[in-house]
N, C-alpha and C. Protein backbone atom coordinates (compact mmCIF):
# COMPACT_ATOMS: atom_id res chain seq x y z
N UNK A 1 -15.22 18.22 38.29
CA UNK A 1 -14.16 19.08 37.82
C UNK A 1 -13.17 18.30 36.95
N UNK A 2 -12.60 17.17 37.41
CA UNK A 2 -11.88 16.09 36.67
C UNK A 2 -12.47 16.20 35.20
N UNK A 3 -13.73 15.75 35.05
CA UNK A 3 -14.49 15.00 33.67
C UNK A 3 -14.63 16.61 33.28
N UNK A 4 -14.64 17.93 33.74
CA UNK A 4 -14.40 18.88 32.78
C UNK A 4 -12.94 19.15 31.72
N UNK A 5 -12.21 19.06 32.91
CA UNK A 5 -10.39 18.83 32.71
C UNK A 5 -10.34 18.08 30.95
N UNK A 6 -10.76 16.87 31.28
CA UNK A 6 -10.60 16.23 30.29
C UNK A 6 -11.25 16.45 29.01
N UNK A 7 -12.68 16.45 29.38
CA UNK A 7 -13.30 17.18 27.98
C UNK A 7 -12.90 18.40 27.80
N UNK A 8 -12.33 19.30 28.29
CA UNK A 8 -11.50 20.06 27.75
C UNK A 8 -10.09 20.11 27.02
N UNK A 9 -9.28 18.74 27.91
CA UNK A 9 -7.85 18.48 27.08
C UNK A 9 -8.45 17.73 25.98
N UNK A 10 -9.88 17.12 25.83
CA UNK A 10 -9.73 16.03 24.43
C UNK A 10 -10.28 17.40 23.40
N UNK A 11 -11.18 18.27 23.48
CA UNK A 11 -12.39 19.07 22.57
C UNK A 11 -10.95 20.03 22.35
N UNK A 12 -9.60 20.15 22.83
CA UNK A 12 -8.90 21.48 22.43
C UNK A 12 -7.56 20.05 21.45
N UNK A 13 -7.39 19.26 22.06
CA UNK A 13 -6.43 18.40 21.51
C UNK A 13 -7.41 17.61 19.98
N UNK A 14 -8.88 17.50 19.91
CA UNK A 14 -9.21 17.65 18.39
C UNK A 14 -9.46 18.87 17.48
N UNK A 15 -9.49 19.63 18.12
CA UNK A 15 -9.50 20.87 17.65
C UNK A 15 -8.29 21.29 16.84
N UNK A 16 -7.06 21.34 17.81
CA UNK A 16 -5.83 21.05 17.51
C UNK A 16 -5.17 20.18 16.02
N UNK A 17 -5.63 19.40 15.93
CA UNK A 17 -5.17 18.45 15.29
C UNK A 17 -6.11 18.73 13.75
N UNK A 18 -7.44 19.33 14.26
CA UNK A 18 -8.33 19.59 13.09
C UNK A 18 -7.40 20.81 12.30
N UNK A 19 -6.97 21.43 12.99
CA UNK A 19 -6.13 22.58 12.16
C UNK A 19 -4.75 22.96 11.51
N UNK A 20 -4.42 21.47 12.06
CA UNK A 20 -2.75 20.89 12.10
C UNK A 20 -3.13 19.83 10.65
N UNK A 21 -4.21 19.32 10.65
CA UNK A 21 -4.43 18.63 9.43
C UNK A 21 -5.29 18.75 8.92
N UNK A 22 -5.52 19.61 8.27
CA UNK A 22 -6.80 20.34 7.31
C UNK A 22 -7.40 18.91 6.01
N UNK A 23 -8.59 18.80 6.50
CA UNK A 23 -9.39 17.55 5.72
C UNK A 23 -9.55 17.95 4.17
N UNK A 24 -9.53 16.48 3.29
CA UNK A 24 -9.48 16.72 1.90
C UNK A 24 -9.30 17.78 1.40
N UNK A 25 -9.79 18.68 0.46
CA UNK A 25 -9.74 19.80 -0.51
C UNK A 25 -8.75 20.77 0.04
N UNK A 26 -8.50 20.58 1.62
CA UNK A 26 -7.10 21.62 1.86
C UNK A 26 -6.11 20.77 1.11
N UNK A 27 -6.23 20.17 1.08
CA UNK A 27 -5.06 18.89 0.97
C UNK A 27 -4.32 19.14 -0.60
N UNK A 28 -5.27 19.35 -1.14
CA UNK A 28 -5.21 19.21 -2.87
C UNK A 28 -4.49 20.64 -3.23
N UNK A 29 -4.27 20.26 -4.86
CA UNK A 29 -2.72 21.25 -5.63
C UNK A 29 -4.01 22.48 -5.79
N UNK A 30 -2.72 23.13 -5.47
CA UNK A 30 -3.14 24.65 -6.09
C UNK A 30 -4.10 24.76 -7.12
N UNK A 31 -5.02 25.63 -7.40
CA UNK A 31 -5.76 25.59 -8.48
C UNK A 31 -5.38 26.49 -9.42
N UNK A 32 -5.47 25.96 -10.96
CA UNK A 32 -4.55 25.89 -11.96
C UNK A 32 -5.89 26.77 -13.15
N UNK A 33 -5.39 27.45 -13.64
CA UNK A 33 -5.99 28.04 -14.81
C UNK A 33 -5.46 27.88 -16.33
N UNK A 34 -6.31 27.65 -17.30
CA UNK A 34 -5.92 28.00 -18.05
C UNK A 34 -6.95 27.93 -19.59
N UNK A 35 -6.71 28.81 -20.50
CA UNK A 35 -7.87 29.46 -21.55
C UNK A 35 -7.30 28.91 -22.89
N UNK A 36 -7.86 29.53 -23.52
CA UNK A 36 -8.07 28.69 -25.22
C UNK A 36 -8.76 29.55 -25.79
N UNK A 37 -8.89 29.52 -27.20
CA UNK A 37 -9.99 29.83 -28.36
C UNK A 37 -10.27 29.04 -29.25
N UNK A 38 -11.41 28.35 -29.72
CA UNK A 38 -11.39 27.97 -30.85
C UNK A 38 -12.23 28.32 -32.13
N UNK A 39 -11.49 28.46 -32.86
CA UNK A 39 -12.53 29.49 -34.26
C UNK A 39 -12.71 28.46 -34.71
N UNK A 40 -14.05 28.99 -35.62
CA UNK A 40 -15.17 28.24 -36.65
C UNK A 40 -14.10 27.19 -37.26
N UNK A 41 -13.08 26.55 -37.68
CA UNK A 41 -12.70 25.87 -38.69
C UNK A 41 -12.15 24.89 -37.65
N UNK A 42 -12.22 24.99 -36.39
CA UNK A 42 -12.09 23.84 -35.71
C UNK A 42 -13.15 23.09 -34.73
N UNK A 43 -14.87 23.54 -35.07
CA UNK A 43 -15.30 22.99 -34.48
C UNK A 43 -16.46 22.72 -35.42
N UNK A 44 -17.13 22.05 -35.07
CA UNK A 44 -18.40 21.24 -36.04
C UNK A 44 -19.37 20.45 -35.24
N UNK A 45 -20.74 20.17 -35.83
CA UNK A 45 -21.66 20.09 -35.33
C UNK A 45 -21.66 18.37 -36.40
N UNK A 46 -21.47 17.10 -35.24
CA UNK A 46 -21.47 16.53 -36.29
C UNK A 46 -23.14 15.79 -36.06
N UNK A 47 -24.10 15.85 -35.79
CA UNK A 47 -25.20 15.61 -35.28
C UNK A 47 -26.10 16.92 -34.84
N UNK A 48 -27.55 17.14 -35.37
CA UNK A 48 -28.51 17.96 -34.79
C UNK A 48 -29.71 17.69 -35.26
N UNK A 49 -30.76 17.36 -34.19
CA UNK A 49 -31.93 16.99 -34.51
C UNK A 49 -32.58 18.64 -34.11
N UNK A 50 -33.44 18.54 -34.58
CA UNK A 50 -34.27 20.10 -34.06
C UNK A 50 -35.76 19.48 -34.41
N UNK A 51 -36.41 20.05 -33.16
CA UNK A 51 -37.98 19.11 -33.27
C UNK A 51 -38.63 20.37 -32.78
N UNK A 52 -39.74 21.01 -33.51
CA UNK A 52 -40.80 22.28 -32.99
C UNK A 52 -42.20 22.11 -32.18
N UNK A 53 -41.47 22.66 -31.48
CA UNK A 53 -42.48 22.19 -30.49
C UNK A 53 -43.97 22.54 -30.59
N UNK A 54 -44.26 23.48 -31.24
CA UNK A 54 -45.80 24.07 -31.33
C UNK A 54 -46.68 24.78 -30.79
N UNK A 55 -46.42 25.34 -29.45
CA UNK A 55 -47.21 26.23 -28.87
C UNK A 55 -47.04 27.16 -28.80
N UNK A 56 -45.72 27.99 -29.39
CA UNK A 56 -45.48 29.31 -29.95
C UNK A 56 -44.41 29.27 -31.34
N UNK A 57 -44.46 29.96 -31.42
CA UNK A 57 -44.12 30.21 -33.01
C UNK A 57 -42.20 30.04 -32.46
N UNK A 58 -41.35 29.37 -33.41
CA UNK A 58 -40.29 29.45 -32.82
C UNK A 58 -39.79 28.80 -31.55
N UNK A 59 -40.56 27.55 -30.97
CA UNK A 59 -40.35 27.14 -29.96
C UNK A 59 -39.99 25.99 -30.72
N UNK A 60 -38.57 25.56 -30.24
CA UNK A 60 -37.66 24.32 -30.67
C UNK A 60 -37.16 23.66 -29.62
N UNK A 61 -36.89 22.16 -29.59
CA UNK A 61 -35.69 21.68 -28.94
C UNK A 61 -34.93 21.21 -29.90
N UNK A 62 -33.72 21.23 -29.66
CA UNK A 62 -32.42 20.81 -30.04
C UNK A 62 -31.87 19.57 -29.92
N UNK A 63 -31.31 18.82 -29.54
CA UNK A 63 -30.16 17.75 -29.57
C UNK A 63 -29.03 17.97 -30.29
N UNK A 64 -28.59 18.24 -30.03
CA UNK A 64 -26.81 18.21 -31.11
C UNK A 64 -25.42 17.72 -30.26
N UNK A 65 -24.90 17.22 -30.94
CA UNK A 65 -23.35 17.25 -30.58
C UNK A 65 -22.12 17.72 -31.21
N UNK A 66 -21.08 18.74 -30.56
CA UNK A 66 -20.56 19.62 -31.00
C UNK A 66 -19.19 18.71 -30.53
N UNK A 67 -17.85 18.79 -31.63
CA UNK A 67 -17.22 18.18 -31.62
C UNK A 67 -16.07 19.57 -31.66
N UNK A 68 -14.95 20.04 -30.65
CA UNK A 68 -13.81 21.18 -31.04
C UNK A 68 -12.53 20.31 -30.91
N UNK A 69 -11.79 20.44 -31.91
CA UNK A 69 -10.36 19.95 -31.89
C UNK A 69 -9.32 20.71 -32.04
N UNK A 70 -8.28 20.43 -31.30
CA UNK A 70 -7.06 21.32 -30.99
C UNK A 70 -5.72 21.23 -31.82
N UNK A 71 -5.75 21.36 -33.66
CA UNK A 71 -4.52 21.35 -34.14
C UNK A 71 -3.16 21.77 -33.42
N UNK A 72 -3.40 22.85 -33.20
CA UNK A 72 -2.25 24.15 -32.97
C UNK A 72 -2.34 24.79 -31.97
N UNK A 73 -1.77 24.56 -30.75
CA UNK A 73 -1.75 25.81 -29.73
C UNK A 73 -2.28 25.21 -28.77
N UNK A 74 -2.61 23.45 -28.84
CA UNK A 74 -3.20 22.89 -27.70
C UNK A 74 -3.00 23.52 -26.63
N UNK A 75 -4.48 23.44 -25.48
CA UNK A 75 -4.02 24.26 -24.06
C UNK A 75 -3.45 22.90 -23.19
N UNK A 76 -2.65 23.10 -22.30
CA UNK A 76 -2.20 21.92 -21.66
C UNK A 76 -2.57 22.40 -20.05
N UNK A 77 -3.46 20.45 -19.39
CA UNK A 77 -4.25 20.55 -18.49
C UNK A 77 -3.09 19.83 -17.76
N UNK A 78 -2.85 19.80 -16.70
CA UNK A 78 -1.81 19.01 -15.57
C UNK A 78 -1.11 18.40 -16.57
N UNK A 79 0.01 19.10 -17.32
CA UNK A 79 0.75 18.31 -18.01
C UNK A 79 0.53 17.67 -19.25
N UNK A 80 -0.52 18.26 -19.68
CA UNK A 80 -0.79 17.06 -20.84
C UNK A 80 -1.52 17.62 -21.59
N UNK A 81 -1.58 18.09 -23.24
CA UNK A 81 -2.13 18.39 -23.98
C UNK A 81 -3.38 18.48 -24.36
N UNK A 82 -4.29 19.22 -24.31
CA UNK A 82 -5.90 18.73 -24.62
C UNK A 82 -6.04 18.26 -26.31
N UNK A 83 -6.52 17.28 -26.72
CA UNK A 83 -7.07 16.83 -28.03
C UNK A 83 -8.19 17.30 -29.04
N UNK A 84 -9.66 16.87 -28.14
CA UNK A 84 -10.58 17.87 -28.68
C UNK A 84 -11.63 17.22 -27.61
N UNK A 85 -12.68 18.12 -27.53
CA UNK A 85 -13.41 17.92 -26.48
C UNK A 85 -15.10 17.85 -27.65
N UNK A 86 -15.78 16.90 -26.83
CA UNK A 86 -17.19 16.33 -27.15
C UNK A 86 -18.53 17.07 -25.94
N UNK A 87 -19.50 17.82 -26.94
CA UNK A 87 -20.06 18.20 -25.96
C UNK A 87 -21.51 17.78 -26.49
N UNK A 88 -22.65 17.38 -25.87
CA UNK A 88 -23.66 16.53 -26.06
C UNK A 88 -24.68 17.27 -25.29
N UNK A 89 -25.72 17.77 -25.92
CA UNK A 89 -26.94 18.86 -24.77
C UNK A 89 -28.00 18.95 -25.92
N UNK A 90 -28.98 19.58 -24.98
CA UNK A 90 -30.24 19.94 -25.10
C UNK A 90 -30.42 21.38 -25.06
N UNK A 91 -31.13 22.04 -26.50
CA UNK A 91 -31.22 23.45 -26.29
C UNK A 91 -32.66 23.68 -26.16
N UNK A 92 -33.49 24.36 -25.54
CA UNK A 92 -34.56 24.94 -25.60
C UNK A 92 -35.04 26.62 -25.84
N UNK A 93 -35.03 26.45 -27.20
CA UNK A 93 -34.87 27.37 -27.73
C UNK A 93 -36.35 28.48 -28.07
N UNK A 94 -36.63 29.68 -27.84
CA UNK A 94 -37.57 30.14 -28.64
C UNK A 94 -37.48 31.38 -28.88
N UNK A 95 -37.10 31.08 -30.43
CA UNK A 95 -36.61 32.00 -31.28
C UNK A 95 -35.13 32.09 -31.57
N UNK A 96 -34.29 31.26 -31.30
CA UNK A 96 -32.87 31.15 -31.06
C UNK A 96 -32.49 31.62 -29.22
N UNK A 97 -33.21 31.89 -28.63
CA UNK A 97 -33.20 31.96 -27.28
C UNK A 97 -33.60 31.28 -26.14
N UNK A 98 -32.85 31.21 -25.34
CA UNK A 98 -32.86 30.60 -23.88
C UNK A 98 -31.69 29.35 -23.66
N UNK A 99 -32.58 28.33 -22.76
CA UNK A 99 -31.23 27.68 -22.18
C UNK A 99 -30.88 26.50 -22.64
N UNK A 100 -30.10 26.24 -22.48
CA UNK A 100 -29.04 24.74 -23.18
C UNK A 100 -28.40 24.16 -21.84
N UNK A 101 -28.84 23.00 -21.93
CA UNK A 101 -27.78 22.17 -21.15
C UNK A 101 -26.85 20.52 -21.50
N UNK A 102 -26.37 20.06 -20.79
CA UNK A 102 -24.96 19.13 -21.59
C UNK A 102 -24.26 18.93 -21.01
N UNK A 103 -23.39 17.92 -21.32
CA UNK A 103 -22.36 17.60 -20.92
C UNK A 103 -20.70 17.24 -22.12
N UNK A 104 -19.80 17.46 -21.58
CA UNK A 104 -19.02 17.42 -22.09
C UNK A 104 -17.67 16.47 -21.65
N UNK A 105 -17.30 16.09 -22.49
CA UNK A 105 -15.70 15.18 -22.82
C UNK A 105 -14.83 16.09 -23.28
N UNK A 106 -13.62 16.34 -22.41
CA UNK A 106 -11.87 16.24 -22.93
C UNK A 106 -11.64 15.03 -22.37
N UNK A 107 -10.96 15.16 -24.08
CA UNK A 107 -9.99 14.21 -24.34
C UNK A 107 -8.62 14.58 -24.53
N UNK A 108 -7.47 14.50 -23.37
CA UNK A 108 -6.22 14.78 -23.25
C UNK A 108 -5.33 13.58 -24.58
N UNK A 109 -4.37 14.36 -24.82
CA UNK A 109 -3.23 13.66 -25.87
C UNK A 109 -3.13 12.24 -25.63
N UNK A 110 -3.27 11.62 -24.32
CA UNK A 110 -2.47 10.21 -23.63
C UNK A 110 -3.19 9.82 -23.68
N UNK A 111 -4.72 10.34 -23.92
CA UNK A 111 -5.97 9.26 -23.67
C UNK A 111 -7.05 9.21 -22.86
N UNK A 112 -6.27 9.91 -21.42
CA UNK A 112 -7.01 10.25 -20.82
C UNK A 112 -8.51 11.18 -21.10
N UNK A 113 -9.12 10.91 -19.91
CA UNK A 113 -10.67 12.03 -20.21
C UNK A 113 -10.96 12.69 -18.71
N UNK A 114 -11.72 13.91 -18.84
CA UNK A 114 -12.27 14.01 -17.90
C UNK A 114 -13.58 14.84 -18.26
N UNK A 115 -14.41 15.25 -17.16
CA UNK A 115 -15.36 15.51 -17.97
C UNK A 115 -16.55 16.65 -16.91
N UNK A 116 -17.81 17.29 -17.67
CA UNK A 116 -17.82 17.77 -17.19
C UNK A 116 -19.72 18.29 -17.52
N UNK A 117 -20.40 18.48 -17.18
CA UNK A 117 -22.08 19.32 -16.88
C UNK A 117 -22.05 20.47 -17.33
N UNK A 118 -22.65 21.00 -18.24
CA UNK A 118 -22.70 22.52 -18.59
C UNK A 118 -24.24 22.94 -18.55
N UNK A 119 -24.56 24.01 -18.37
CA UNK A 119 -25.30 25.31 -18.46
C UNK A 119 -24.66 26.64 -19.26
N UNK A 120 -26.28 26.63 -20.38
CA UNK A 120 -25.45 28.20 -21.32
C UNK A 120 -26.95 28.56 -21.27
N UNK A 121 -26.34 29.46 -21.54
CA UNK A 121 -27.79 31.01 -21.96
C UNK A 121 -27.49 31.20 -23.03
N UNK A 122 -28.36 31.13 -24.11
CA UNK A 122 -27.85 31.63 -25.60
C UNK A 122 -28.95 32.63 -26.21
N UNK A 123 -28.69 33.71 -26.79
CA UNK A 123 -29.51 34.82 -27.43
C UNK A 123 -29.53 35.03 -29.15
N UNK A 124 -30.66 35.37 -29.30
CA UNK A 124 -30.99 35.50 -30.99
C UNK A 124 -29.92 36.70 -31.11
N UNK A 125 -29.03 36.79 -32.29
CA UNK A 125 -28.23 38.16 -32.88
C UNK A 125 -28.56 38.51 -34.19
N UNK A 126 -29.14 36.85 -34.64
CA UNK A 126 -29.23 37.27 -36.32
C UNK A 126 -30.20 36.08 -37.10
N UNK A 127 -30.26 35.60 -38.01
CA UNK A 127 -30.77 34.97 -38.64
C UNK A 127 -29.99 33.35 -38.90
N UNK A 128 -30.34 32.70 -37.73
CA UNK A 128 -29.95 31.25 -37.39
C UNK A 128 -28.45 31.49 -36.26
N UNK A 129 -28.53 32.72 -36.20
CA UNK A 129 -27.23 33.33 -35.44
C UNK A 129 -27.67 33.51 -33.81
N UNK A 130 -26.84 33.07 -32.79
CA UNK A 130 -26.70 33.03 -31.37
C UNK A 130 -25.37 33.52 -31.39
N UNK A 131 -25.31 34.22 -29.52
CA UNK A 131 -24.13 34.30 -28.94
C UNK A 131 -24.60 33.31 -27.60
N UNK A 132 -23.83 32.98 -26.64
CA UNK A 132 -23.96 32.41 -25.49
C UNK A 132 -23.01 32.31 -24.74
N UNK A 133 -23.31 31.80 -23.54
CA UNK A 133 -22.67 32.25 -22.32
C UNK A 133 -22.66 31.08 -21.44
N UNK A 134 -21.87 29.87 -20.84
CA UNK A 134 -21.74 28.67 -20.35
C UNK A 134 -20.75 28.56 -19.26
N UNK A 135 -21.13 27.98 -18.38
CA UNK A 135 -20.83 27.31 -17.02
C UNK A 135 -20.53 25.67 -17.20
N UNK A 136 -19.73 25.20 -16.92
CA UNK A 136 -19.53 23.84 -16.63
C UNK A 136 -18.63 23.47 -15.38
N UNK A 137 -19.53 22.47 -14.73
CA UNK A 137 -18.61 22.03 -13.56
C UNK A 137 -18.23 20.63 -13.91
N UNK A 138 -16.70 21.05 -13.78
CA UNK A 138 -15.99 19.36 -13.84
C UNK A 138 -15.99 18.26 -12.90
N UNK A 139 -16.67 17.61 -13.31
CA UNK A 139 -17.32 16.36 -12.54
C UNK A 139 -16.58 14.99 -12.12
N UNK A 140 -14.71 15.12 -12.98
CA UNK A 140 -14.35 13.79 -12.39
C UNK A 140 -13.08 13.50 -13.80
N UNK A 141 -12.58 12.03 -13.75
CA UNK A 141 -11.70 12.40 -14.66
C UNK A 141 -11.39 10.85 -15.02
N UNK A 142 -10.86 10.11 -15.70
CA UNK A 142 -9.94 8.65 -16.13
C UNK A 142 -8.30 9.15 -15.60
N UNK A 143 -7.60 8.23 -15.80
CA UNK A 143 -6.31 8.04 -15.33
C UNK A 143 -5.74 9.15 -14.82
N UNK A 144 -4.66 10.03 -15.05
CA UNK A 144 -4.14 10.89 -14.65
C UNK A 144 -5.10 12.28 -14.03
N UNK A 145 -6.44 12.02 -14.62
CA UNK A 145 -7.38 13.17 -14.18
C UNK A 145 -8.55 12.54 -13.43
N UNK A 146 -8.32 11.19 -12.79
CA UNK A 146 -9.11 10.93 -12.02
C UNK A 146 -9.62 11.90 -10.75
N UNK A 147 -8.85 12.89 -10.26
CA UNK A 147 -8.72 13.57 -9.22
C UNK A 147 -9.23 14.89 -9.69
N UNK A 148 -9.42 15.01 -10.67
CA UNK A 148 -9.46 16.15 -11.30
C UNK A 148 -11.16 17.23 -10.54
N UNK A 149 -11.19 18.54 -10.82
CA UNK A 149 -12.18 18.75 -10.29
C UNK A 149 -12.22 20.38 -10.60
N UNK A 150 -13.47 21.00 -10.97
CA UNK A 150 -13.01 22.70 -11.31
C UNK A 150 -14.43 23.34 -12.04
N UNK A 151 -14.21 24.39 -12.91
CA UNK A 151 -15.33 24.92 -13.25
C UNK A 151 -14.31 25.65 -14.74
N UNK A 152 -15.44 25.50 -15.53
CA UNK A 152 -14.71 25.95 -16.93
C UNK A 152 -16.28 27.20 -17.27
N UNK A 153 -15.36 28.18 -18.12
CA UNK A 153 -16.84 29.26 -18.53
C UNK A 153 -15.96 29.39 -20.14
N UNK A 154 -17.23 29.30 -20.63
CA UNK A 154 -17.07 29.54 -22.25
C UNK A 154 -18.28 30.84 -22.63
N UNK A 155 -17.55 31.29 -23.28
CA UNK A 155 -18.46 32.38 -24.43
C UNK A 155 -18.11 32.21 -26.08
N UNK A 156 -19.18 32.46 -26.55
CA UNK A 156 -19.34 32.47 -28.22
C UNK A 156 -19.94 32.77 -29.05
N UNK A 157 -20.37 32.26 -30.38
CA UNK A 157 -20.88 32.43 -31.15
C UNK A 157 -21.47 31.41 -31.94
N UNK A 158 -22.67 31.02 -32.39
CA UNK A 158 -23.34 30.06 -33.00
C UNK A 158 -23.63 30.06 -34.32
N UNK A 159 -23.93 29.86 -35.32
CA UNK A 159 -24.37 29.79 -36.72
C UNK A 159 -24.96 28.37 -36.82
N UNK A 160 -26.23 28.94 -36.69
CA UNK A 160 -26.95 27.13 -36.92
C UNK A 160 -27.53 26.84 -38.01
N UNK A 161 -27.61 27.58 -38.97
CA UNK A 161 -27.72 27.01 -40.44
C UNK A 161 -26.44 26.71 -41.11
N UNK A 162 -24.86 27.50 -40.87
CA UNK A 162 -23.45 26.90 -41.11
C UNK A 162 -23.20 25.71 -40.36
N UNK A 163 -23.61 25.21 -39.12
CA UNK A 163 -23.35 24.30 -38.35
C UNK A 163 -21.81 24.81 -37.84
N UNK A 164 -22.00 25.83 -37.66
CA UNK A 164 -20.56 26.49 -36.94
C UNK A 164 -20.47 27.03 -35.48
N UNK A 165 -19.05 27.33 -34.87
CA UNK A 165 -19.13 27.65 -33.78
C UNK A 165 -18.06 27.91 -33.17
N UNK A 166 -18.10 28.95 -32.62
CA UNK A 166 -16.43 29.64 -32.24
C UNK A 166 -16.91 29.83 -30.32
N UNK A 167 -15.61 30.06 -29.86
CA UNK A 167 -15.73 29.54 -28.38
C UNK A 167 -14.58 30.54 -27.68
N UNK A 168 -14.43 31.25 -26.85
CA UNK A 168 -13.21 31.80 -25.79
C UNK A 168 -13.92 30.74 -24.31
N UNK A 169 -12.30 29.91 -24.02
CA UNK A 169 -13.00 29.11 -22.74
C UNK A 169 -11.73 29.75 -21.88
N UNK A 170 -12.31 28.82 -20.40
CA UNK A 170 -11.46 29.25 -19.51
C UNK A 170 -11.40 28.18 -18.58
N UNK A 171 -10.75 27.30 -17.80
CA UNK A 171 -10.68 26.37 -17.54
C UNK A 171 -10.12 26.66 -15.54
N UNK A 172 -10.61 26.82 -14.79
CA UNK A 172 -9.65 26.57 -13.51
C UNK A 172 -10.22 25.29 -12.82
N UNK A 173 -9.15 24.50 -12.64
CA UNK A 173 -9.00 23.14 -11.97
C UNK A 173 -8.11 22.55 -10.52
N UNK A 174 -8.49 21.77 -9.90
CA UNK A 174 -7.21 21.31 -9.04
C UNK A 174 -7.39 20.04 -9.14
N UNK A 175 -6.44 19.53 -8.49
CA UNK A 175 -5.81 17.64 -8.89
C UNK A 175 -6.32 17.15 -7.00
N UNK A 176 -7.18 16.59 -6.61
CA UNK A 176 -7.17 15.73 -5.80
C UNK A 176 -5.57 14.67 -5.16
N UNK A 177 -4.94 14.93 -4.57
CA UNK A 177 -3.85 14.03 -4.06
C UNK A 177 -4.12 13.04 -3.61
């Protein structure tokens, strides 16, 4: 009866304490939103290999890297201005359709980076023309966004004979303490 007593005062006194101090991710800031646009005259394709693959008509892979920079209206992430962000992926395309994946760099005003894994779905609309649809989970961060951590969704528009590309993103994050 004793050795019940006790495993009962210790299994309710960690219990206790488990709920009195909620482990990591309770711990961390509020999660923070925030969106952007960037039209065709601020983003560019400064690299794209495209290699055909051959077993159906229209079957491509991609490589490119897409470079968006933030003149005017920067969105600001924990304080700090975004610069322009670097995104680096693989499309597998047939016919201007299917999936793309990548990764991506912001680069905040101070220097900082953080960064992040994407998944898009992209669809034929027109003639070298896509729209698409992207997921990225933020994977980690340099100095002030070392803590950093979240999920960003972008939608857009492609022109891959302009080497153009317009974007509505959305960004929600929290800061690790």
């Amino acid at each position: 009866m004793k050795r019940l007593c006790i495993l009962t005062l210790v299994v309710t006194a960690t219990l206790g304490l488990a709920l009195a101090f909620p482990a990591g991710g309770a711990l961390a800031q509020q999660k923070q939103r925030v969106s952007y646009k960037i039209d065709a005259a601020n983003a560019k394709f400064p690299q794209q290999h495209v290699i055909e693959i051959g077993d159906v008509p229209g079957h491509k892979l991609r490589l490119y890297e897409l470079l968006r920079v933030f003149p005017n209206n920067a969105p600001v992430i924990n304080g700090v201005k975004l610069k322009e962000t670097w995104s680096r992926g693989v499309s597998d395309y047939i016919e201007e359709s299917g999936p793309n994946y990548g990764y991506v760099v912001y680069v905040l005003e101070n220097g900082d980076r953080f960064f992040g894994r994407f998944n898009t779905l992209s669809e034929h609309i027109g003639p070298g023309k896509l729209k698409y649809s992207s997921v990225t989970a933020i994977t980690g961060g340099t100095g002030k966004f070392a803590g950093i951590h979240g999920t960003a969704w972008s939608s857009g528009t492609t022109d891959l004979n302009a080497g153009i590309n317009e974007a509505q993103s959305e960004i929600e994050y929290w800061m690790d303490r």
